[in-house]
N, C-alpha and C. Protein backbone atom coordinates (compact mmCIF):
# COMPACT_ATOMS: atom_id res chain seq x y z
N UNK A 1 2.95 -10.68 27.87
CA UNK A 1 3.20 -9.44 27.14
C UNK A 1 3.27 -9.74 25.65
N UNK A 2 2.86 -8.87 24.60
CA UNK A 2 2.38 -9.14 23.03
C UNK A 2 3.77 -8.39 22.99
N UNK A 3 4.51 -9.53 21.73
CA UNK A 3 5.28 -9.02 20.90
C UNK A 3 5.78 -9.59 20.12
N UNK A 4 6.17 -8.84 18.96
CA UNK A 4 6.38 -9.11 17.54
C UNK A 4 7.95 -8.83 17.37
N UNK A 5 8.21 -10.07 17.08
CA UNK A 5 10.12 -9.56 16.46
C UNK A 5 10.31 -9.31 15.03
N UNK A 6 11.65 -8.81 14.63
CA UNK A 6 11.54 -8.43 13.41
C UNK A 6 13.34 -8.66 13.12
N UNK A 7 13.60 -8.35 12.07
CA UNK A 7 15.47 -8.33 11.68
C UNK A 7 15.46 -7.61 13.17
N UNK A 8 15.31 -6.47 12.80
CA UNK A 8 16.02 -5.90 13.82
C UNK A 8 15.67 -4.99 14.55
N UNK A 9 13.91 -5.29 14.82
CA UNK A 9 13.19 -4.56 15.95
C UNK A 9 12.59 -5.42 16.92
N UNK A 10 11.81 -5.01 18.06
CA UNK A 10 11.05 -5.63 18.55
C UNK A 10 10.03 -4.76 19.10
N UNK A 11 8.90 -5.42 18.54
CA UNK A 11 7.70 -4.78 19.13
C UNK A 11 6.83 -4.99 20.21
N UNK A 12 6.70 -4.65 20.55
CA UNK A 12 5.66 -4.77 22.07
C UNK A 12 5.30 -3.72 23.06
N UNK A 13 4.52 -4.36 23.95
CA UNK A 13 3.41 -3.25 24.52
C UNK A 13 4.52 -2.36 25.24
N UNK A 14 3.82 -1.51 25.33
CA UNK A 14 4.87 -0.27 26.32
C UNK A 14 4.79 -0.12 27.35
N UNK A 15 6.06 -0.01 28.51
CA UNK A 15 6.50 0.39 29.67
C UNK A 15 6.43 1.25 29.93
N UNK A 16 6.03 1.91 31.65
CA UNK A 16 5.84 3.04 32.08
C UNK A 16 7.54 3.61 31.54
N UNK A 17 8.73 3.07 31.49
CA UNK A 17 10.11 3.41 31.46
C UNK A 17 10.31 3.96 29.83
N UNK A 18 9.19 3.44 29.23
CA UNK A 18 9.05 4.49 27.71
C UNK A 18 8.52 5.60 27.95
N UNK A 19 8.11 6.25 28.89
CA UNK A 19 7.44 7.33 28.71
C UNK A 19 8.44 8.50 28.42
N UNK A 20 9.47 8.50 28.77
CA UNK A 20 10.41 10.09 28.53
C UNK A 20 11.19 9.81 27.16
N UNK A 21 11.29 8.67 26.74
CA UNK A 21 11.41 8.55 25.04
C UNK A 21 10.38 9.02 24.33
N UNK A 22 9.32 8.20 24.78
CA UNK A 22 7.62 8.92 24.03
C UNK A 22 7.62 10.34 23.91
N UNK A 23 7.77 11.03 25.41
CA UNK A 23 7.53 12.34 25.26
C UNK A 23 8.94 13.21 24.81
N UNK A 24 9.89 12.66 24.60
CA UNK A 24 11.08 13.61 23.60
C UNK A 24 10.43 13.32 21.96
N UNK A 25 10.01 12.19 21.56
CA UNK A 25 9.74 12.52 20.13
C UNK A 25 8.48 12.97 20.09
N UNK A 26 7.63 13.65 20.42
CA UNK A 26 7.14 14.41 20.59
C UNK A 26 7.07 16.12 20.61
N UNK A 27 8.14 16.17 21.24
CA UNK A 27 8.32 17.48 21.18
C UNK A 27 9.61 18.09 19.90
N UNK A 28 10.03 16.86 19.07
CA UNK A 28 10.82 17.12 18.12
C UNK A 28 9.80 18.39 16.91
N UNK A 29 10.30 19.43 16.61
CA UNK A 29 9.85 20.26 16.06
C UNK A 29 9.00 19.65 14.59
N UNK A 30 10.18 18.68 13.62
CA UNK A 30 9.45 17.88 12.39
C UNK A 30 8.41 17.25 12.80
N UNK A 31 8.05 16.58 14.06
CA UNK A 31 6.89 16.01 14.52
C UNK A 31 5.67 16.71 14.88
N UNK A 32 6.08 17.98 15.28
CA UNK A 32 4.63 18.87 15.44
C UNK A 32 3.99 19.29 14.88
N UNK A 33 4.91 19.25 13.19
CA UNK A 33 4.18 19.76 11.93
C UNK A 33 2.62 19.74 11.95
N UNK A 34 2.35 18.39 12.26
CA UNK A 34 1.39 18.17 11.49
C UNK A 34 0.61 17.57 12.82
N UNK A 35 0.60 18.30 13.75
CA UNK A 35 -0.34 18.20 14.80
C UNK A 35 -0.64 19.52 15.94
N UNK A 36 -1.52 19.63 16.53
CA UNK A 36 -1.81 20.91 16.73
C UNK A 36 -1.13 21.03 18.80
N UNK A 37 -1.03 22.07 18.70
CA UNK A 37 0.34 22.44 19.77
C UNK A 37 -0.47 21.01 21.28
N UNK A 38 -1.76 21.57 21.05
CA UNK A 38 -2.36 20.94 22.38
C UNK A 38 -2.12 19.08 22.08
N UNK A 39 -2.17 18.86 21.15
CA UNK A 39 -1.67 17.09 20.90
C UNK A 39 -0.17 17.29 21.21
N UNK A 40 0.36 18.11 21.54
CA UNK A 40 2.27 17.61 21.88
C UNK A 40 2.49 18.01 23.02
N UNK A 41 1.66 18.33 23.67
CA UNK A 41 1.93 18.68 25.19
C UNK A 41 2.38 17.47 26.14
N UNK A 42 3.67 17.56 26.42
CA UNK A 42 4.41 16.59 27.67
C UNK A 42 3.16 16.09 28.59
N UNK A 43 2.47 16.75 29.19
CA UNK A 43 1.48 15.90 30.23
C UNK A 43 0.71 14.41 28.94
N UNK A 44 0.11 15.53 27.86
CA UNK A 44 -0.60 14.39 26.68
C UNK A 44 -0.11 13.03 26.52
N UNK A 45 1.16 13.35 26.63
CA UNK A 45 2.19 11.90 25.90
C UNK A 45 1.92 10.88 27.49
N UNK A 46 2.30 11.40 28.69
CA UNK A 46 2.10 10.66 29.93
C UNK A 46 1.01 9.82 30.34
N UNK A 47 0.17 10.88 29.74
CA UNK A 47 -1.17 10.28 29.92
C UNK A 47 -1.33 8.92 28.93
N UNK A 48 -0.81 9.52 28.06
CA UNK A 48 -1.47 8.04 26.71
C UNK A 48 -0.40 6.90 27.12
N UNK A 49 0.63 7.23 27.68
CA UNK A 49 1.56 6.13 27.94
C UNK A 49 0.69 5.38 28.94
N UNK A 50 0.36 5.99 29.78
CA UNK A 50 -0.83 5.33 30.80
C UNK A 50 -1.87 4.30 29.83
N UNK A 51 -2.54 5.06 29.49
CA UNK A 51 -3.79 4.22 28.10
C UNK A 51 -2.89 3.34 27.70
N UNK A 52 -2.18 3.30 26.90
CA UNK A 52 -1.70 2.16 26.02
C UNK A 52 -1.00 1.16 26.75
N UNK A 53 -0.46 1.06 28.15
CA UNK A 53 -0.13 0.25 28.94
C UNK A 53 -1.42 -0.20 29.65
N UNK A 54 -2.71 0.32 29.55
CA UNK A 54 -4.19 -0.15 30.49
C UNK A 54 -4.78 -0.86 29.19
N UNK A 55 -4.86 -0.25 27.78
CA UNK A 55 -5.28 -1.03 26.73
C UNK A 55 -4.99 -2.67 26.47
N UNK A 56 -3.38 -2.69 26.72
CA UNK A 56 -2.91 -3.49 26.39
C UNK A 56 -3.19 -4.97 27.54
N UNK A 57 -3.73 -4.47 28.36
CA UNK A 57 -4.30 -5.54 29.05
C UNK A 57 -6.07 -5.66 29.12
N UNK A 58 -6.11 -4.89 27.95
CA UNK A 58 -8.23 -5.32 28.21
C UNK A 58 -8.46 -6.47 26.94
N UNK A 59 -9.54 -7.08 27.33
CA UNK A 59 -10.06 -8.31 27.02
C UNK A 59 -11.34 -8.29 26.67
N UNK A 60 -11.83 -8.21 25.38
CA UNK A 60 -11.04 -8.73 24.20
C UNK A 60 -10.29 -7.35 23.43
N UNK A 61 -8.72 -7.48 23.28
CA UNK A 61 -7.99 -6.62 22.83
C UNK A 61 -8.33 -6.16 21.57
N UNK A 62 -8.38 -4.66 21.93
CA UNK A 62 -8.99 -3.81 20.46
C UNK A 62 -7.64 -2.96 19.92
N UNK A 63 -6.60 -2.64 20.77
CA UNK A 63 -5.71 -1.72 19.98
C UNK A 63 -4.20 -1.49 21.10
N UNK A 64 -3.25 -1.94 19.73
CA UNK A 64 -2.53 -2.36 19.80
C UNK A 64 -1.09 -1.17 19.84
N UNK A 65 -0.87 -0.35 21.00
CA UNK A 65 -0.47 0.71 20.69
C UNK A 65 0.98 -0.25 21.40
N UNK A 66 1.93 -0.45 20.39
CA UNK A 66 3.03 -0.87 20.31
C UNK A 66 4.74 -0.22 20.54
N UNK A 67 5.22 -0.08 21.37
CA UNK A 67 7.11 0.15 21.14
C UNK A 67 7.39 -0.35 20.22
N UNK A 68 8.54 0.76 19.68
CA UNK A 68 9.60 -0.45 18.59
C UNK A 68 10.42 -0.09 19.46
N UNK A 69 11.32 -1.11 19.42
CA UNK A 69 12.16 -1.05 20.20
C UNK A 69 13.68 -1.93 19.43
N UNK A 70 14.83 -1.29 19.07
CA UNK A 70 16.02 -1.33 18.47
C UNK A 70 16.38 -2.80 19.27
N UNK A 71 16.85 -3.76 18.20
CA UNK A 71 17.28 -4.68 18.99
C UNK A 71 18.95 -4.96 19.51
N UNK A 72 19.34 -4.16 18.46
CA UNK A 72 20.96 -3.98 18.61
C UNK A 72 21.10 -2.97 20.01
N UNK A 73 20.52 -2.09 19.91
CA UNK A 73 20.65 -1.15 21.45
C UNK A 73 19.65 -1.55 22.66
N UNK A 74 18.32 -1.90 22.64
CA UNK A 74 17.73 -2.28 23.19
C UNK A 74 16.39 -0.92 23.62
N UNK A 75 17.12 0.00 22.65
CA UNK A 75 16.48 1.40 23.17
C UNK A 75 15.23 1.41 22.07
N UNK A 76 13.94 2.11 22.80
CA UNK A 76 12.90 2.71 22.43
C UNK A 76 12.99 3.78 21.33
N UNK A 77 12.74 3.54 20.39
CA UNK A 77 12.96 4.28 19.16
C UNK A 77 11.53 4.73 18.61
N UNK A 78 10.18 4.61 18.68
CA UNK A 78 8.98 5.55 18.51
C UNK A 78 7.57 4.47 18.46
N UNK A 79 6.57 4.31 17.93
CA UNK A 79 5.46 3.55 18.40
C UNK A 79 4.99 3.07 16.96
N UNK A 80 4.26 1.95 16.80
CA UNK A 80 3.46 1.78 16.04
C UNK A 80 1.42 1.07 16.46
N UNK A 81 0.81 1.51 15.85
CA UNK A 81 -0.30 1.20 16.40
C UNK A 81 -1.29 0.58 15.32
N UNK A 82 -1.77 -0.26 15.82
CA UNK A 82 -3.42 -0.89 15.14
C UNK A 82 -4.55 -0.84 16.16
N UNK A 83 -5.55 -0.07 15.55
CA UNK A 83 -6.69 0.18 16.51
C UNK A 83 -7.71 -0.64 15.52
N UNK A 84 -8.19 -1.99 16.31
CA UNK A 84 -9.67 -2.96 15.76
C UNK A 84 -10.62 -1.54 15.57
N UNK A 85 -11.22 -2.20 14.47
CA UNK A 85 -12.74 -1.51 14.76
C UNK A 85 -13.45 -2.39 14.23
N UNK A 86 -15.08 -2.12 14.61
CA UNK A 86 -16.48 -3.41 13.81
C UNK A 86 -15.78 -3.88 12.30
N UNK A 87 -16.29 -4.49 12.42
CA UNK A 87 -16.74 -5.26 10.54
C UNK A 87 -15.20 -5.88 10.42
N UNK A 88 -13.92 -5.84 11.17
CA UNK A 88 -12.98 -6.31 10.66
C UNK A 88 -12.12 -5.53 10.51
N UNK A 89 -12.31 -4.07 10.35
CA UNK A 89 -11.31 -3.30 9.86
C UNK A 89 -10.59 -2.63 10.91
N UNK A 90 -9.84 -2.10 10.23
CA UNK A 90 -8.38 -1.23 11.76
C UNK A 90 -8.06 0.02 11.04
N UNK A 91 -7.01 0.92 11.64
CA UNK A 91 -6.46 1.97 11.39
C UNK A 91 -5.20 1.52 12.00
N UNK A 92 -4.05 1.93 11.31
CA UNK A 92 -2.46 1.91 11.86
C UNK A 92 -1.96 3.46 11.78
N UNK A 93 -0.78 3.73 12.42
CA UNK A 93 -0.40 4.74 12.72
C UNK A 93 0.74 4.73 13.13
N UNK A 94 1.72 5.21 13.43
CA UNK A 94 3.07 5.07 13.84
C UNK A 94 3.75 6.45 14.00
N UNK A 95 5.23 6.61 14.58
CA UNK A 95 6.07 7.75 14.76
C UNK A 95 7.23 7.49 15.22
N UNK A 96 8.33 7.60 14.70
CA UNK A 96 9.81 7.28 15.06
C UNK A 96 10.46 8.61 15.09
N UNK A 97 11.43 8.00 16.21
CA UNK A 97 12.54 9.24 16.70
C UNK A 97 12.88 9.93 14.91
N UNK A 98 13.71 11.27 15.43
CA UNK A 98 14.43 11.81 14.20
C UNK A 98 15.37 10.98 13.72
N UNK A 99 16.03 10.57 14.36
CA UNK A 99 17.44 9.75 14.67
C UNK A 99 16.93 8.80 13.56
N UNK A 100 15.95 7.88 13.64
CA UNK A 100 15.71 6.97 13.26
C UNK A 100 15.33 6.94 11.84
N UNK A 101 14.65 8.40 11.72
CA UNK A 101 13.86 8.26 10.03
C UNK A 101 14.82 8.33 8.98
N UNK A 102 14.45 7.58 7.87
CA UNK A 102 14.83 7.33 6.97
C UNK A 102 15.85 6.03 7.00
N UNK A 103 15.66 5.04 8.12
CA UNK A 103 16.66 3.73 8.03
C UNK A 103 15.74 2.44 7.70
N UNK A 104 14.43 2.65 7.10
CA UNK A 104 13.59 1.39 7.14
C UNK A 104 13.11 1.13 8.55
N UNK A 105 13.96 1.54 9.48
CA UNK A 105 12.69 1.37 11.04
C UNK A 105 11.00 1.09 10.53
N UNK A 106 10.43 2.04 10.50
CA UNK A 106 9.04 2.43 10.91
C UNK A 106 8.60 1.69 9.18
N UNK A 107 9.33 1.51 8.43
CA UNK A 107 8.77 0.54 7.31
C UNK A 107 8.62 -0.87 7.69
N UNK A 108 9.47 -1.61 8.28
CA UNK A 108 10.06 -2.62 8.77
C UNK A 108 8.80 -2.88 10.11
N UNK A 109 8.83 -1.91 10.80
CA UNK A 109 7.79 -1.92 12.13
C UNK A 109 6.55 -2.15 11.55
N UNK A 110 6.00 -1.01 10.73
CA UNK A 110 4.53 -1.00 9.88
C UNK A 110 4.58 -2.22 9.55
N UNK A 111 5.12 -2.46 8.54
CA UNK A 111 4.93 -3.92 7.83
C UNK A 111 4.73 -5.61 8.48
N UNK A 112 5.08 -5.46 9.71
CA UNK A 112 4.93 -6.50 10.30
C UNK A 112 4.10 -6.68 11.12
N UNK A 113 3.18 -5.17 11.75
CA UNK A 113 2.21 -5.02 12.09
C UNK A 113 0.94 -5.33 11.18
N UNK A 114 1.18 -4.69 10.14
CA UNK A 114 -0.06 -4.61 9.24
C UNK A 114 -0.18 -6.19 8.85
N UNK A 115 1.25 -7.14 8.87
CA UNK A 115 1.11 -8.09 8.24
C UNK A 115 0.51 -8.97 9.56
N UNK A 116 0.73 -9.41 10.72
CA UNK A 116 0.21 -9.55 11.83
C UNK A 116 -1.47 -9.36 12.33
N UNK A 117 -2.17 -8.20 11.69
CA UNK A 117 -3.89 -8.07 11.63
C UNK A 117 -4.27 -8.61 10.57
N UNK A 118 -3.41 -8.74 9.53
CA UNK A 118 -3.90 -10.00 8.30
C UNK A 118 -4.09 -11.44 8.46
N UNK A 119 -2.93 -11.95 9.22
CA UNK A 119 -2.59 -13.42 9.06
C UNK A 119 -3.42 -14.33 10.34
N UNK A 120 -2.92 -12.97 11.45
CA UNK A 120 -3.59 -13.88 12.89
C UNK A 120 -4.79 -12.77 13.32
N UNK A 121 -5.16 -11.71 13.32
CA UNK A 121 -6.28 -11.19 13.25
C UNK A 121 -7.52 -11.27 12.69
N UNK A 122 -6.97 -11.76 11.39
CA UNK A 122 -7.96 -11.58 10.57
C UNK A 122 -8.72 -10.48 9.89
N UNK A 123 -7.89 -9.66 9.89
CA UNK A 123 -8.62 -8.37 9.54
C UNK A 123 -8.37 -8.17 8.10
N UNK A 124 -10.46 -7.23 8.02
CA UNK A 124 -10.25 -7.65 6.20
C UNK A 124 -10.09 -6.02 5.56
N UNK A 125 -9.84 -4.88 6.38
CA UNK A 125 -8.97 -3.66 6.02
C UNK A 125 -8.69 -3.28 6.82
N UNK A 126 -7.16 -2.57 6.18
CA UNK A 126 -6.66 -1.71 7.13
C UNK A 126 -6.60 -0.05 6.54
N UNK A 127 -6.57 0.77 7.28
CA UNK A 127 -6.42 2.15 7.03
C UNK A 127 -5.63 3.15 7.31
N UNK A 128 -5.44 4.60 6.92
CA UNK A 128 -4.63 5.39 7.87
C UNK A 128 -4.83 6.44 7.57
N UNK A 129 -5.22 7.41 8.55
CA UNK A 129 -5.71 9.13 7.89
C UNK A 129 -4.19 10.10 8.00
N UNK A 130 -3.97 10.84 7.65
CA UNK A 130 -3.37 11.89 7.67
C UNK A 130 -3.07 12.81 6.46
N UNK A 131 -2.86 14.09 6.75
CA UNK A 131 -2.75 15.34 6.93
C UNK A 131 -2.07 14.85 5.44
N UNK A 132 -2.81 15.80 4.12
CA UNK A 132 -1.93 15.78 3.16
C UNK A 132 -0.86 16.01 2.75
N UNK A 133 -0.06 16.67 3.50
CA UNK A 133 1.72 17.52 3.23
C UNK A 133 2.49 16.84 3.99
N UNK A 134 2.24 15.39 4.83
CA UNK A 134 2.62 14.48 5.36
C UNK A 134 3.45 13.49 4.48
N UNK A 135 4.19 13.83 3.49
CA UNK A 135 4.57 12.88 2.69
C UNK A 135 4.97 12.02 2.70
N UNK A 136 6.01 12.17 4.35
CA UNK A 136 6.59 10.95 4.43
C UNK A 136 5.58 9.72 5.52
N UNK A 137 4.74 9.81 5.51
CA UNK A 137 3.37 9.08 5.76
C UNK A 137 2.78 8.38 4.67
N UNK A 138 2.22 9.52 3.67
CA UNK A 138 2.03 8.40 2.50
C UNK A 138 2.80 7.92 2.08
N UNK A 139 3.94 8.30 1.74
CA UNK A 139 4.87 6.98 1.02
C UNK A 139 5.36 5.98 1.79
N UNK A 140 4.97 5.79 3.14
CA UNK A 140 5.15 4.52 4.34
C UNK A 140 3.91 3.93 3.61
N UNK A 141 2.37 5.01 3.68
CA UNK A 141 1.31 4.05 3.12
C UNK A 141 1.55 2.82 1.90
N UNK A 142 1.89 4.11 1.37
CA UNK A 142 2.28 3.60 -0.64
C UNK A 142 3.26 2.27 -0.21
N UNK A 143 4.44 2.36 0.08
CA UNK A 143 5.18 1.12 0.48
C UNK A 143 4.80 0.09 1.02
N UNK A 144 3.71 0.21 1.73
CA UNK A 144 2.93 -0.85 2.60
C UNK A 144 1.49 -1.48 1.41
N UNK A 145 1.88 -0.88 0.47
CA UNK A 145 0.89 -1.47 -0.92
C UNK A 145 -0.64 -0.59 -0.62
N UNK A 146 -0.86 0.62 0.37
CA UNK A 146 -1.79 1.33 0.39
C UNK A 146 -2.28 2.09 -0.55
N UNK A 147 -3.38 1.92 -0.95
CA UNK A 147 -3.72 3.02 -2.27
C UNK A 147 -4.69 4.57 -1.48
N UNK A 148 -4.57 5.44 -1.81
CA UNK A 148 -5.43 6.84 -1.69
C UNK A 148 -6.77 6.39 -1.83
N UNK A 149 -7.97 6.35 -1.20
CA UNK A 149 -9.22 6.16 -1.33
C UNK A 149 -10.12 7.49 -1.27
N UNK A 150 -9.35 8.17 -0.55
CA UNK A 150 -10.11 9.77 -0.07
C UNK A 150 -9.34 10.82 0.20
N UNK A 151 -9.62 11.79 -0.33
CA UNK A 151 -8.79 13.40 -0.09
C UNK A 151 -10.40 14.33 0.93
N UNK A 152 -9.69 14.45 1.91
CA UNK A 152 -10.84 15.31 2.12
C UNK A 152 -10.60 16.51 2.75
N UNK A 153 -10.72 18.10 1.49
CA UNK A 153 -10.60 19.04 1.59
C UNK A 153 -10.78 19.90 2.99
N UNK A 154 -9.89 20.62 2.93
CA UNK A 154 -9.84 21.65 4.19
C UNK A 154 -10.38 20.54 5.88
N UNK A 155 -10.16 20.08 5.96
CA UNK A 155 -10.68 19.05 7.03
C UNK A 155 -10.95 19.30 8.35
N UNK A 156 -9.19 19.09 8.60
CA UNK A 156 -8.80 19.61 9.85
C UNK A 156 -8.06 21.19 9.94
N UNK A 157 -8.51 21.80 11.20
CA UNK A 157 -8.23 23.11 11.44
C UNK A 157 -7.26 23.07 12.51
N UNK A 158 -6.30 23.59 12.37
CA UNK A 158 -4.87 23.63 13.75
C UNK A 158 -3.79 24.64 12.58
N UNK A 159 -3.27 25.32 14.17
CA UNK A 159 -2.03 25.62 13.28
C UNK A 159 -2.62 27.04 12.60
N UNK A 160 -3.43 27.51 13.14
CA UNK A 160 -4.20 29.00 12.31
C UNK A 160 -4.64 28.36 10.33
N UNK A 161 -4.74 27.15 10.19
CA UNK A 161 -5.26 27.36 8.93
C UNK A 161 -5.79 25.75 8.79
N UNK A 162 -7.03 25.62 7.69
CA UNK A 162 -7.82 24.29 7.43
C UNK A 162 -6.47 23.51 6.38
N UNK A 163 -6.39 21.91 6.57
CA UNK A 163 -6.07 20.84 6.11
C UNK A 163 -6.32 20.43 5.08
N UNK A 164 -5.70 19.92 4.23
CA UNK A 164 -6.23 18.35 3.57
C UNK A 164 -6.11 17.20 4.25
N UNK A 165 -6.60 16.54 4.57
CA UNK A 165 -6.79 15.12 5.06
C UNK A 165 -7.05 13.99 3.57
N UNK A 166 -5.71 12.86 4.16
CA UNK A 166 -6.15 11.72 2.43
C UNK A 166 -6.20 10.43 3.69
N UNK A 167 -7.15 9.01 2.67
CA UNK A 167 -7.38 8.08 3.49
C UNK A 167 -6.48 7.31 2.59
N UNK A 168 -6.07 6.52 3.31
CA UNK A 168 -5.33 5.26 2.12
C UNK A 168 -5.76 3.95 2.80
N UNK A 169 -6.19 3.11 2.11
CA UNK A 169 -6.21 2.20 2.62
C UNK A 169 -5.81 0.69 1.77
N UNK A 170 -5.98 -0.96 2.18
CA UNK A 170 -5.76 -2.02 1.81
C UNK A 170 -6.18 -3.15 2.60
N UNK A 171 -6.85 -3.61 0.99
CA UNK A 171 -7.90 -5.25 1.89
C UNK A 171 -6.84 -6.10 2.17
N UNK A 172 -7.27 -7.06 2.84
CA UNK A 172 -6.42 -8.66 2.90
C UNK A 172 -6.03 -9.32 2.04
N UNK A 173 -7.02 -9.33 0.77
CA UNK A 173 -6.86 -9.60 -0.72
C UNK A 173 -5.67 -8.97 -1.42
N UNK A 174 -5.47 -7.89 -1.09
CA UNK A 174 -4.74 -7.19 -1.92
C UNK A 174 -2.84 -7.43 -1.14
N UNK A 175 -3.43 -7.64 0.31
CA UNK A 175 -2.00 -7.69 0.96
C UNK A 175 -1.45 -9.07 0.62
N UNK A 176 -2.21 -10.31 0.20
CA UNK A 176 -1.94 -11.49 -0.47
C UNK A 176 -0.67 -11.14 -1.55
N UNK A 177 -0.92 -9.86 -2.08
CA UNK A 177 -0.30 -9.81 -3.67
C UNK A 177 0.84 -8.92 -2.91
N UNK A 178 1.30 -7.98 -1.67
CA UNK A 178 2.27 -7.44 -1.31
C UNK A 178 3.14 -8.36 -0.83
N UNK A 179 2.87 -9.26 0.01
CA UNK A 179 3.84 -10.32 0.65
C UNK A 179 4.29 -11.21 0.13
């Protein structure tokens, strides 16, 4: 089983016994903001708990859909993810309980992920899309030494109205100068 320790998380692949944590932060109202009703549907979350426990055993491993998991409680506190793609590069992504935001969790989680597809991956970018009014997304980006590469107008449609979508991303080169 893949996992990454941290002060005071631990990361690794997910248990069918995460799934009713998965699917409560999910249905937290601040979390639906910025996703459209049919992505928060309780069956959705079951299902992907399925995927990311079948992912996590294919060969050669492309994506890394991760638990954090509190080491002081031992409890499941929200996900972080790196999905490989060609040429080297990935996308990360993440989501922590309410409870949890704003304690460095999901900074602390990100960061050791992103630093993890640098050192032993090898990967020569990483990325992350979301929803422009997502703020507290980009400034996880921004903290993680991500710069804005792309705004792309009206994008996505959910929610009765069109998006901004921004890309942020950071080479290997550049994560040299964050760590």
């Amino acid at each position: 089983m893949f996992k990454i320790e941290t002060k005071r998380l631990i990361l690794r692949d997910m248990h069918p016994s995460d799934e009713e944590d998965f699917i409560a932060i999910s249905q937290d109202s601040k979390y639906q903001r910025f996703y459209s009703e049919s992505d928060c549907e309780p069956d959705k979350y079951r299902q992907l708990t399925r995927l990311f426990i079948a992912q996590a055993r294919e060969i050669p491993r492309t994506s890394y859909q991760l638990a954090i998991e509190c080491k002081a409680s031992g409890k499941f506190i929200g996900t972080v993810c790196l999905r490989l793609e060609p040429d080297k590069q990935a996308s990360i992504g993440c989501g922590i309980s309410r409870a949890r935001q704003g304690d460095g969790s999901i900074q602390e989680a990100a960061y050791a992920l992103v630093d993890f597809a640098f050192r032993e991956l090898r990967v020569h970018r990483i990325y992350a899309e979301t929803i422009s009014r997502n703020h507290a997304a980009i400034r996880l980006c921004k903290h993680l030494g991500m710069r804005e590469e792309a705004c792309f107008r009206e994008h996505r449609f959910f929610k009765g109205h069109w998006w901004n979508t921004v890309v942020l991303a950071i080479l290997h080169s550049e994560w040299k100068q964050v760590v």
